[in-house]
PDB file of N, CA and C in Angstrom:
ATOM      1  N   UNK A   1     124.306 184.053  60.137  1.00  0.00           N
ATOM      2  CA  UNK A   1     123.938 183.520  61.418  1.00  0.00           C
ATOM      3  C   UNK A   1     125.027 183.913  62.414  1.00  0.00           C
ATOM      4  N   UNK A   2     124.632 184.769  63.586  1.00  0.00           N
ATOM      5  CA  UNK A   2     125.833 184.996  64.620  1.00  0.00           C
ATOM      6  C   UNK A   2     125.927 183.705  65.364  1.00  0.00           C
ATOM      7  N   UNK A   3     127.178 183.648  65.944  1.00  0.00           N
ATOM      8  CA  UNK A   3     127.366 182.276  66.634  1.00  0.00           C
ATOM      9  C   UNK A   3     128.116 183.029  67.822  1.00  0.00           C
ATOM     10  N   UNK A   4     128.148 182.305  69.217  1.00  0.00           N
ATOM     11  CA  UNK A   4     129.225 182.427  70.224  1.00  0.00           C
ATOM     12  C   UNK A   4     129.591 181.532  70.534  1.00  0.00           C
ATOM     13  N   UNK A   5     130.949 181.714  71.309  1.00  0.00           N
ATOM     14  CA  UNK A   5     131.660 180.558  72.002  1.00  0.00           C
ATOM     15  C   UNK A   5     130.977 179.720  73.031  1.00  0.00           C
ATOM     16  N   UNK A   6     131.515 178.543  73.323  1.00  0.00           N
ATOM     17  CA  UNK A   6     130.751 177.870  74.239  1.00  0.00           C
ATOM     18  C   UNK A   6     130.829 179.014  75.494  1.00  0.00           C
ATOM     19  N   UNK A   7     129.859 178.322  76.374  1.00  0.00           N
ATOM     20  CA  UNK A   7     129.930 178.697  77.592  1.00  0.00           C
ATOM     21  C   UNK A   7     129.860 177.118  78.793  1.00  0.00           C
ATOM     22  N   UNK A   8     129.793 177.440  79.682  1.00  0.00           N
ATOM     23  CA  UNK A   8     129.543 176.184  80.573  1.00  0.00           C
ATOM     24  C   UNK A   8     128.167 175.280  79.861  1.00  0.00           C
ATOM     25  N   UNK A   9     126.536 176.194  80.071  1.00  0.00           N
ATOM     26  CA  UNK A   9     125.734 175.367  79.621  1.00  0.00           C
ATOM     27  C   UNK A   9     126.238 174.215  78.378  1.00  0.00           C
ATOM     28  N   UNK A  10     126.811 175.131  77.497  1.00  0.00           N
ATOM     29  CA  UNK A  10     127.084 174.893  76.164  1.00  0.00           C
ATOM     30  C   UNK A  10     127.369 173.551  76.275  1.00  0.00           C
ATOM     31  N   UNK A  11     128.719 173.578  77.292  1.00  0.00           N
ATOM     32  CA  UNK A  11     129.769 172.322  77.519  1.00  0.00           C
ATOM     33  C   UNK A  11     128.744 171.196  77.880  1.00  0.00           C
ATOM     34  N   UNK A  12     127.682 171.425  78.826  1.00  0.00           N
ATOM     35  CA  UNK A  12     126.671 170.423  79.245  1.00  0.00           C
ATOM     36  C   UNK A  12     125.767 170.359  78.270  1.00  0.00           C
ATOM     37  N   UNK A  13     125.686 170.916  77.115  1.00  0.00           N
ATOM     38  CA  UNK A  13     124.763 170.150  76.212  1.00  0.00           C
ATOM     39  C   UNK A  13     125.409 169.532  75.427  1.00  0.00           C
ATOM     40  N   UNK A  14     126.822 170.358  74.755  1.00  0.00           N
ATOM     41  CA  UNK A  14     127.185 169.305  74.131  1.00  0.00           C
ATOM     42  C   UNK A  14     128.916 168.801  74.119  1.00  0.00           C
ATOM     43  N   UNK A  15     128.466 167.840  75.219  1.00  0.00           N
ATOM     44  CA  UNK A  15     130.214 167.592  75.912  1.00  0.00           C
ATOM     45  C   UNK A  15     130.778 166.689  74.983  1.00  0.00           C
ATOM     46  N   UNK A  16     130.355 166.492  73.961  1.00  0.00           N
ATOM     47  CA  UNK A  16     131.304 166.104  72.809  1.00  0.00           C
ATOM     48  C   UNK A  16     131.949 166.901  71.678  1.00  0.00           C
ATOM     49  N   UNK A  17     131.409 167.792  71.837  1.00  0.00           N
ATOM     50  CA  UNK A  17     132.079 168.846  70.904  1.00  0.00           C
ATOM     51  C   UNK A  17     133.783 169.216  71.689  1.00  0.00           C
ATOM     52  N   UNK A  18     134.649 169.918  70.246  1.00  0.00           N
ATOM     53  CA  UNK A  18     136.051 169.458  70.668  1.00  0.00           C
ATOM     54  C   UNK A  18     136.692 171.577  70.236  1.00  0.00           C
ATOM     55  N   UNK A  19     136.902 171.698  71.401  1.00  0.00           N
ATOM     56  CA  UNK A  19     138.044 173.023  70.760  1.00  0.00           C
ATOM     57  C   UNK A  19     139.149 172.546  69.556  1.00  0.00           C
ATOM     58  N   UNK A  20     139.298 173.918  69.145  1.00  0.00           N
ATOM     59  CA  UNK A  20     140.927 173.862  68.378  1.00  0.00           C
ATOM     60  C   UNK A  20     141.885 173.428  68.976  1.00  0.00           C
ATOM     61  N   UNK A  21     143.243 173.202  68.286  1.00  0.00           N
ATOM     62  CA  UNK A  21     144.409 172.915  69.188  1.00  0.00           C
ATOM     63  C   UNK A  21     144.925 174.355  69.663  1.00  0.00           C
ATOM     64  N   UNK A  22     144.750 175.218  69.063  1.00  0.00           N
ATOM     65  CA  UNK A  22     144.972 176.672  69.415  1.00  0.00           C
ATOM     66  C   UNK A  22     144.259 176.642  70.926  1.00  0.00           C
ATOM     67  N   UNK A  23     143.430 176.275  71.355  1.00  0.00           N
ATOM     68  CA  UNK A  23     142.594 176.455  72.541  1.00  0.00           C
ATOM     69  C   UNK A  23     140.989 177.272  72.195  1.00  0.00           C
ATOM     70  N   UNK A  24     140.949 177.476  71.195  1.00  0.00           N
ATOM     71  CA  UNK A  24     139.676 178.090  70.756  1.00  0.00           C
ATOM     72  C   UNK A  24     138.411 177.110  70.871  1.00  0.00           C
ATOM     73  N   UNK A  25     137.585 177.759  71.287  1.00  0.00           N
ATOM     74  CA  UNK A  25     136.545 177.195  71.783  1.00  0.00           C
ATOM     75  C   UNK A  25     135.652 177.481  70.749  1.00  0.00           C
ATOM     76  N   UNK A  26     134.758 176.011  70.784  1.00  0.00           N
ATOM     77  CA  UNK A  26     134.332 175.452  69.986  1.00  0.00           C
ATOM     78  C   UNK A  26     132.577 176.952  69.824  1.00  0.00           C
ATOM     79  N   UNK A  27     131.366 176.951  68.802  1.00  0.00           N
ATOM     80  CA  UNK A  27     130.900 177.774  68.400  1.00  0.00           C
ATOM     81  C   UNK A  27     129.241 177.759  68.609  1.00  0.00           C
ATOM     82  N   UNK A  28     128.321 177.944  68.964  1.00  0.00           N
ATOM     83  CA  UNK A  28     127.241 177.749  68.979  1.00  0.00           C
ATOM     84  C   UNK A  28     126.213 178.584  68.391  1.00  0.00           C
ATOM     85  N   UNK A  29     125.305 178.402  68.071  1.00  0.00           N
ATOM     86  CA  UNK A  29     124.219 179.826  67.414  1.00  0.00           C
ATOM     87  C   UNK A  29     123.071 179.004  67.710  1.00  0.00           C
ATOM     88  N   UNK A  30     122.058 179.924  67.591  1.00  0.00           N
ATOM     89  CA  UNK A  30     120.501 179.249  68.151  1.00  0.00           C
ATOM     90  C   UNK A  30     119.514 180.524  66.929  1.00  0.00           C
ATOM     91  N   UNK A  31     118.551 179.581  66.826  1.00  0.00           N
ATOM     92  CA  UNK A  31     117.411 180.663  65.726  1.00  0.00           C
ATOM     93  C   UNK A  31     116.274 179.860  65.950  1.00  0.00           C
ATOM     94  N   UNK A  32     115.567 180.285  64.922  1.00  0.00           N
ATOM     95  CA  UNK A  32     113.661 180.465  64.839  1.00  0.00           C
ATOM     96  C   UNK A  32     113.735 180.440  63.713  1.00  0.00           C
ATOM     97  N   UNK A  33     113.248 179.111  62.545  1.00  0.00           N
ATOM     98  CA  UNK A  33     112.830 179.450  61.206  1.00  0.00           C
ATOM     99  C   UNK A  33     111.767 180.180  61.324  1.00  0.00           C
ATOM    100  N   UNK A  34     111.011 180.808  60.371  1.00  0.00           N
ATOM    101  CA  UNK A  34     109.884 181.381  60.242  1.00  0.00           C
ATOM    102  C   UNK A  34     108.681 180.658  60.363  1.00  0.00           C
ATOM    103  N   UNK A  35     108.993 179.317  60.621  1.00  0.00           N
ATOM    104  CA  UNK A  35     107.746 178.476  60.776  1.00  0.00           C
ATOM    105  C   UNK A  35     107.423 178.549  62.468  1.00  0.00           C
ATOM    106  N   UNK A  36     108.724 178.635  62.943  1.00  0.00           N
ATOM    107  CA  UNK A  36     108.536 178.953  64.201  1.00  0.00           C
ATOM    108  C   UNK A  36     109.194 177.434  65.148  1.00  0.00           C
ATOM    109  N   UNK A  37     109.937 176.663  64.074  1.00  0.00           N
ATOM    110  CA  UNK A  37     110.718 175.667  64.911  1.00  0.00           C
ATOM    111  C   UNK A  37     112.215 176.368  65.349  1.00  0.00           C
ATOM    112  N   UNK A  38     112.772 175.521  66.405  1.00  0.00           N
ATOM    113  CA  UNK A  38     113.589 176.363  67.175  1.00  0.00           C
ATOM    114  C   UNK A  38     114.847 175.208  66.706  1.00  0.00           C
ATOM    115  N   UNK A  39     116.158 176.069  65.850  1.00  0.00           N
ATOM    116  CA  UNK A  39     117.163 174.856  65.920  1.00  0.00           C
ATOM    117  C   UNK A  39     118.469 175.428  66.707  1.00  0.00           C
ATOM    118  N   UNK A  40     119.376 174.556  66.901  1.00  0.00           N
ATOM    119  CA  UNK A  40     121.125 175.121  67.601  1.00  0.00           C
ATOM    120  C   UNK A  40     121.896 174.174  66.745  1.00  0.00           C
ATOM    121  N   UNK A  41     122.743 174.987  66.342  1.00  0.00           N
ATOM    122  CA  UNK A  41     123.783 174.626  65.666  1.00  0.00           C
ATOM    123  C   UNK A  41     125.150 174.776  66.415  1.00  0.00           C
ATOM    124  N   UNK A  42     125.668 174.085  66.248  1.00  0.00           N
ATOM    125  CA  UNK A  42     126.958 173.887  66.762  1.00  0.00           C
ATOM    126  C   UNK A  42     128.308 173.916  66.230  1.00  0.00           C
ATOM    127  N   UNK A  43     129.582 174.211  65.607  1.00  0.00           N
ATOM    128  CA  UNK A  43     130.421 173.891  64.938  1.00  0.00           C
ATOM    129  C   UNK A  43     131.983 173.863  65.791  1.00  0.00           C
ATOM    130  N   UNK A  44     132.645 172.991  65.542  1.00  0.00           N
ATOM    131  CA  UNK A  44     133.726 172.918  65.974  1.00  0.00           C
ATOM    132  C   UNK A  44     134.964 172.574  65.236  1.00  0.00           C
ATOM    133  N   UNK A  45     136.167 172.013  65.528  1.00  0.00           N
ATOM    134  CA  UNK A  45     137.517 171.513  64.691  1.00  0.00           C
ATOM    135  C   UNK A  45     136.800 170.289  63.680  1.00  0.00           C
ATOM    136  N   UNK A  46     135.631 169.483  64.440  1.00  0.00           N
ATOM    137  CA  UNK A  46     135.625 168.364  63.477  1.00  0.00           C
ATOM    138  C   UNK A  46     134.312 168.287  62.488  1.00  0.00           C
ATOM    139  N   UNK A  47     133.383 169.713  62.444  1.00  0.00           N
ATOM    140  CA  UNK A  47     132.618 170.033  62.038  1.00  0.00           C
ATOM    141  C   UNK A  47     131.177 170.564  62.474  1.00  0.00           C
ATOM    142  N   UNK A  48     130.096 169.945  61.799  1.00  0.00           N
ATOM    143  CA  UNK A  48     129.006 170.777  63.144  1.00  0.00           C
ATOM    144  C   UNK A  48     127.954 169.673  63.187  1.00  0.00           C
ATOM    145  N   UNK A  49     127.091 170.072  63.980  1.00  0.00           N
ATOM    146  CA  UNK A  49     126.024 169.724  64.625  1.00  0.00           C
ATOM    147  C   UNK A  49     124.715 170.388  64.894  1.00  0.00           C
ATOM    148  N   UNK A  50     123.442 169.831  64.050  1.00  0.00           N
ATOM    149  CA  UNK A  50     122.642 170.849  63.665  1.00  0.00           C
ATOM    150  C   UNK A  50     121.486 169.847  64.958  1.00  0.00           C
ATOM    151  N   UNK A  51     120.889 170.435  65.537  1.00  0.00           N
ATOM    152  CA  UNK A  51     119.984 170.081  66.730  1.00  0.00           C
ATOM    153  C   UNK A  51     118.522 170.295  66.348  1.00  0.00           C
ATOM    154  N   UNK A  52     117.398 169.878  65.735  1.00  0.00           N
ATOM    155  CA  UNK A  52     115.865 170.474  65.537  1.00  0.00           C
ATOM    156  C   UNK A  52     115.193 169.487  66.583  1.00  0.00           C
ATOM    157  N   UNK A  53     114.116 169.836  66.756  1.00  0.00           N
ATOM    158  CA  UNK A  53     112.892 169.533  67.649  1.00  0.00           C
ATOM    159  C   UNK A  53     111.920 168.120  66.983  1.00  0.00           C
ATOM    160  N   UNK A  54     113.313 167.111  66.768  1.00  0.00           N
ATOM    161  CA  UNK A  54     112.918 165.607  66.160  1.00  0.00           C
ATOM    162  C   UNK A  54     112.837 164.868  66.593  1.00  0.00           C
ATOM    163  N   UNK A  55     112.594 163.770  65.399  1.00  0.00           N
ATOM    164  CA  UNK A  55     113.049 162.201  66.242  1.00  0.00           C
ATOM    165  C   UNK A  55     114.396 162.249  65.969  1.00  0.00           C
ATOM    166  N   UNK A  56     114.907 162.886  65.510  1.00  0.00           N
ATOM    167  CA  UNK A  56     115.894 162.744  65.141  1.00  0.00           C
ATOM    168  C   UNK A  56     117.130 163.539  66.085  1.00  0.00           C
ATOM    169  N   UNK A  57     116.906 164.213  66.918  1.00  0.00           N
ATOM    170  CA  UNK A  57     117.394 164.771  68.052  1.00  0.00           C
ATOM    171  C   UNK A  57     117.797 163.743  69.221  1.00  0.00           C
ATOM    172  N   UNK A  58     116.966 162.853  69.415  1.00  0.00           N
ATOM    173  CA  UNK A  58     117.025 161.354  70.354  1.00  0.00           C
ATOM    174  C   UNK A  58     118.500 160.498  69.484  1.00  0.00           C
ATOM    175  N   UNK A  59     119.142 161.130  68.436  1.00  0.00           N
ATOM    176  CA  UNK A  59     119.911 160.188  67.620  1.00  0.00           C
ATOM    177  C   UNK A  59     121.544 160.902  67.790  1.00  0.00           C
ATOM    178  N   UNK A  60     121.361 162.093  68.037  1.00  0.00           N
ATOM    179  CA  UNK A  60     122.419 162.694  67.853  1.00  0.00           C
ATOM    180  C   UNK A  60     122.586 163.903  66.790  1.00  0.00           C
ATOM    181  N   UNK A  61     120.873 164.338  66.477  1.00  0.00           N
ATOM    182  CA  UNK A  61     120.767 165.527  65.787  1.00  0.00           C
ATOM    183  C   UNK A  61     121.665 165.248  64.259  1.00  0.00           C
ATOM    184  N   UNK A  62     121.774 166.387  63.541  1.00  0.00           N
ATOM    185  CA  UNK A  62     122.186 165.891  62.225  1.00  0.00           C
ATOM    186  C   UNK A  62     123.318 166.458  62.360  1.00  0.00           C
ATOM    187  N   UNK A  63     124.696 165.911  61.615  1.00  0.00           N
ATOM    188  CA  UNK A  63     125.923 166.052  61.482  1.00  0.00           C
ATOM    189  C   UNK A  63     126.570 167.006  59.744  1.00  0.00           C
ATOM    190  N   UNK A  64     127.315 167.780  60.005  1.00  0.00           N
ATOM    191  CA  UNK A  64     127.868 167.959  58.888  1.00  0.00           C
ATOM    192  C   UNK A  64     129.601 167.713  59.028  1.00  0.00           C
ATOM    193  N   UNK A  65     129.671 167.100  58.421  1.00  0.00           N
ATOM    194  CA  UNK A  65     130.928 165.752  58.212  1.00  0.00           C
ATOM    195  C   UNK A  65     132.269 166.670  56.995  1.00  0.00           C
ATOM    196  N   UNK A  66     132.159 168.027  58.201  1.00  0.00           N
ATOM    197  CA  UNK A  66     133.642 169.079  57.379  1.00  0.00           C
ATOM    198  C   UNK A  66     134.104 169.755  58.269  1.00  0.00           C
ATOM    199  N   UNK A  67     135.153 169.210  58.363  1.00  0.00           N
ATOM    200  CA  UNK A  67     136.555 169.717  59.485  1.00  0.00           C
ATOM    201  C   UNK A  67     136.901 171.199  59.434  1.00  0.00           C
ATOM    202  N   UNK A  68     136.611 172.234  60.514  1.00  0.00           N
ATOM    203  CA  UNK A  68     136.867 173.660  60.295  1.00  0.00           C
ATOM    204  C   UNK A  68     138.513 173.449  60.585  1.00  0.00           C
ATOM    205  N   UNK A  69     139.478 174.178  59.988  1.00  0.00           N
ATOM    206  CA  UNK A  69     140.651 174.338  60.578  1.00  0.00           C
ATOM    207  C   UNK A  69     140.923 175.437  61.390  1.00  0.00           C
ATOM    208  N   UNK A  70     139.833 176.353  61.672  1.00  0.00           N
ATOM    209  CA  UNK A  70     140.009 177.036  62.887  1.00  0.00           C
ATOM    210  C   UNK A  70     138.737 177.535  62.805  1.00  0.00           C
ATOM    211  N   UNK A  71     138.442 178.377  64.241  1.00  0.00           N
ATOM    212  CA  UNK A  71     137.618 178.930  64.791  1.00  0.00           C
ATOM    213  C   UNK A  71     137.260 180.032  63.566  1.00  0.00           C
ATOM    214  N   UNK A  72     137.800 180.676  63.646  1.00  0.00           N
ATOM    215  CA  UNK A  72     137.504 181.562  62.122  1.00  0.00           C
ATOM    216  C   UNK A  72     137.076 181.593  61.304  1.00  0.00           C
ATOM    217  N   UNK A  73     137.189 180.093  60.336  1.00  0.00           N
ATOM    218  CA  UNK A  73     136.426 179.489  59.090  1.00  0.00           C
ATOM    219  C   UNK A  73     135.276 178.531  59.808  1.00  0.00           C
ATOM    220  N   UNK A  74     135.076 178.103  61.211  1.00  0.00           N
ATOM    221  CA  UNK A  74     133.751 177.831  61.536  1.00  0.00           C
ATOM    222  C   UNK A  74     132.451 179.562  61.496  1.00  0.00           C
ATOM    223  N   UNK A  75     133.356 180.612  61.797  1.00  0.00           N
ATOM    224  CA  UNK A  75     132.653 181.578  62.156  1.00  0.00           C
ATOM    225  C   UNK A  75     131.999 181.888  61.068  1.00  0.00           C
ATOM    226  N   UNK A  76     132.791 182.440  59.394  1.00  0.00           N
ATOM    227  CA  UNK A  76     132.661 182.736  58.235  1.00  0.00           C
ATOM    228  C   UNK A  76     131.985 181.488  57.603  1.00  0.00           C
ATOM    229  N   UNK A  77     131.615 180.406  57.862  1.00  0.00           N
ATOM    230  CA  UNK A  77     130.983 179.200  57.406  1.00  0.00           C
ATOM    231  C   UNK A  77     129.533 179.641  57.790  1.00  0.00           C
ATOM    232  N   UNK A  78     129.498 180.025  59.025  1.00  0.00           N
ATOM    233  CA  UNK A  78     128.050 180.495  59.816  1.00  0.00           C
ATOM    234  C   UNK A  78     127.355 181.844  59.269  1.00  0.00           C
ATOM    235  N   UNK A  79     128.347 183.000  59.421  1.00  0.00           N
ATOM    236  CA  UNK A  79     127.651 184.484  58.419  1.00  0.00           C
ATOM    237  C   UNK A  79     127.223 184.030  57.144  1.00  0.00           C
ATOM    238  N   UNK A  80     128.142 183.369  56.601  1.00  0.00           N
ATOM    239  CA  UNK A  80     127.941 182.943  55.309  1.00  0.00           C
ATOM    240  C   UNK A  80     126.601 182.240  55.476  1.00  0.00           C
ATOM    241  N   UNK A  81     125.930 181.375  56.150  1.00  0.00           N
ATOM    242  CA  UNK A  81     124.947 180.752  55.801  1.00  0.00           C
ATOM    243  C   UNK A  81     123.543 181.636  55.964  1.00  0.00           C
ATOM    244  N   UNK A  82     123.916 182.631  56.487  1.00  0.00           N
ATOM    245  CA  UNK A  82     123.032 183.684  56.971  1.00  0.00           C
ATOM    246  C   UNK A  82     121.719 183.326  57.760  1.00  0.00           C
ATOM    247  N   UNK A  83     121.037 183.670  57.630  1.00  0.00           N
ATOM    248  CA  UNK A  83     119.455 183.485  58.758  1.00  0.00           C
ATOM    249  C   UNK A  83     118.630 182.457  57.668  1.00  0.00           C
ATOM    250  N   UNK A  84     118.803 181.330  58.154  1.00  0.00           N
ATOM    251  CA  UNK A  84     117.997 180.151  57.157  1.00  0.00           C
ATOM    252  C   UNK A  84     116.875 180.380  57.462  1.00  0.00           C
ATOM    253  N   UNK A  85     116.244 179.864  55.988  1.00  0.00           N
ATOM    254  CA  UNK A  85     114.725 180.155  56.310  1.00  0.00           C
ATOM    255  C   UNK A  85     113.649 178.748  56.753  1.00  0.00           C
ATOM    256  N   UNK A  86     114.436 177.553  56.319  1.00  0.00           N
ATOM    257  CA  UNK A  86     114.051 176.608  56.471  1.00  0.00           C
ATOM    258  C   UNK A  86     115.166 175.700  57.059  1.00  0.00           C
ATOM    259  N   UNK A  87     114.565 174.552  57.467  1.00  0.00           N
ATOM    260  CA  UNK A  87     115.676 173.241  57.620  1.00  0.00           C
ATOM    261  C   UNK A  87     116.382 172.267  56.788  1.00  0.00           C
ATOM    262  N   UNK A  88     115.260 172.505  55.434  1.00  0.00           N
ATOM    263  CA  UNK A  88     115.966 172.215  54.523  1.00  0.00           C
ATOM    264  C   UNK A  88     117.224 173.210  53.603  1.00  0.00           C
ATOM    265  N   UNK A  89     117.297 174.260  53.997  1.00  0.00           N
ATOM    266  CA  UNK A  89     118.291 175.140  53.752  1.00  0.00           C
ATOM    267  C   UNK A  89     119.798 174.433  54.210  1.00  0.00           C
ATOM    268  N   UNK A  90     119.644 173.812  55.822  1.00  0.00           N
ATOM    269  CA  UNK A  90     120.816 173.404  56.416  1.00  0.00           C
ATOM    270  C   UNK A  90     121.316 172.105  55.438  1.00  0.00           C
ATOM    271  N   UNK A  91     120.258 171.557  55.394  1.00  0.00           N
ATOM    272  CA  UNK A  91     120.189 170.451  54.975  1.00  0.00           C
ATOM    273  C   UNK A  91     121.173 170.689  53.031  1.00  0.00           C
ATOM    274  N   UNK A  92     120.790 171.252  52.705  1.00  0.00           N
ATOM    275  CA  UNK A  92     121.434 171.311  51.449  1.00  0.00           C
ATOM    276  C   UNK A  92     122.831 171.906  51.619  1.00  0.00           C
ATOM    277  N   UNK A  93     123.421 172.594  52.445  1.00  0.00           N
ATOM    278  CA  UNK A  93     124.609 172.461  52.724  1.00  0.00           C
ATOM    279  C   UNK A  93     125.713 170.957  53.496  1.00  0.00           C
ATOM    280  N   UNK A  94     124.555 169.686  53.491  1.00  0.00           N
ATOM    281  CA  UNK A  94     125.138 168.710  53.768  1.00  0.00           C
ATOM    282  C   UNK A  94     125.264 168.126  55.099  1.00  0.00           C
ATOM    283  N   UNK A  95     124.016 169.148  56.098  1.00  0.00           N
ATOM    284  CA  UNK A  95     124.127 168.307  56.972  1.00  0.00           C
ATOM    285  C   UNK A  95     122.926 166.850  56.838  1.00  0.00           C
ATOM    286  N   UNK A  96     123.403 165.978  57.287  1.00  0.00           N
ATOM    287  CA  UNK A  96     122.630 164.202  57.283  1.00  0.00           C
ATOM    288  C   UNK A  96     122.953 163.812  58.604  1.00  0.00           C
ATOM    289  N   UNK A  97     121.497 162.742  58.629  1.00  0.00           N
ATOM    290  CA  UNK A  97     121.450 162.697  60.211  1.00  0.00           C
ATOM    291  C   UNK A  97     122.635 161.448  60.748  1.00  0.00           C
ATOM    292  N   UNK A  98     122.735 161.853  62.327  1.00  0.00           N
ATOM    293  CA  UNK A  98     123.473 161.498  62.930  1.00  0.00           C
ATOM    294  C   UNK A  98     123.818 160.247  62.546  1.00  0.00           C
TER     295      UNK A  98
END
């Protein structure tokens, strides 16, 4: 999964997400399972934030509860997960809802 750095929008969707202490800015990626739902993922210093088209989006979307120690191992966390095919894919890497 490619990811980029925030940008402004970014910051206005999700102004709780936290840079590194390095100053590295926090990571975003956006996709299309093959079913054709649309999710954004998010990752930062205190972990990530997976966003789908729920009820569960009204809650704070689903959380994965693992501290990147830098921008780098959020990035290689993301290739590594490659182009999911489902939501339950995310989901078995541990993200649970908000």
């Amino acid at each position: 999964m490619k990811t980029k750095e925030f940008d402004q929008p970014s910051w206005w969707a999700y102004a709780g997400a936290e840079s590194w202490p390095n100053g590295d800015l926090p990571l975003i990626a956006t996709g299309t399972f093959p079913n054709g739902e649309e999710f954004e993922l998010v990752l930062d210093c205190t972990g990530g934030c997976l966003m789908l088209d729920d009820a569960q989006a009204e809650c704070g979307g689903y959380v994965l509860n693992l501290p990147f120690p830098t921008q780098a191992a959020a990035r290689a966390f993301a290739e590594g997960i490659g182009e999911p095919g489902h939501k339950l894919d995310l989901f078995l890497l541990g993200f649970k809802p908000a």
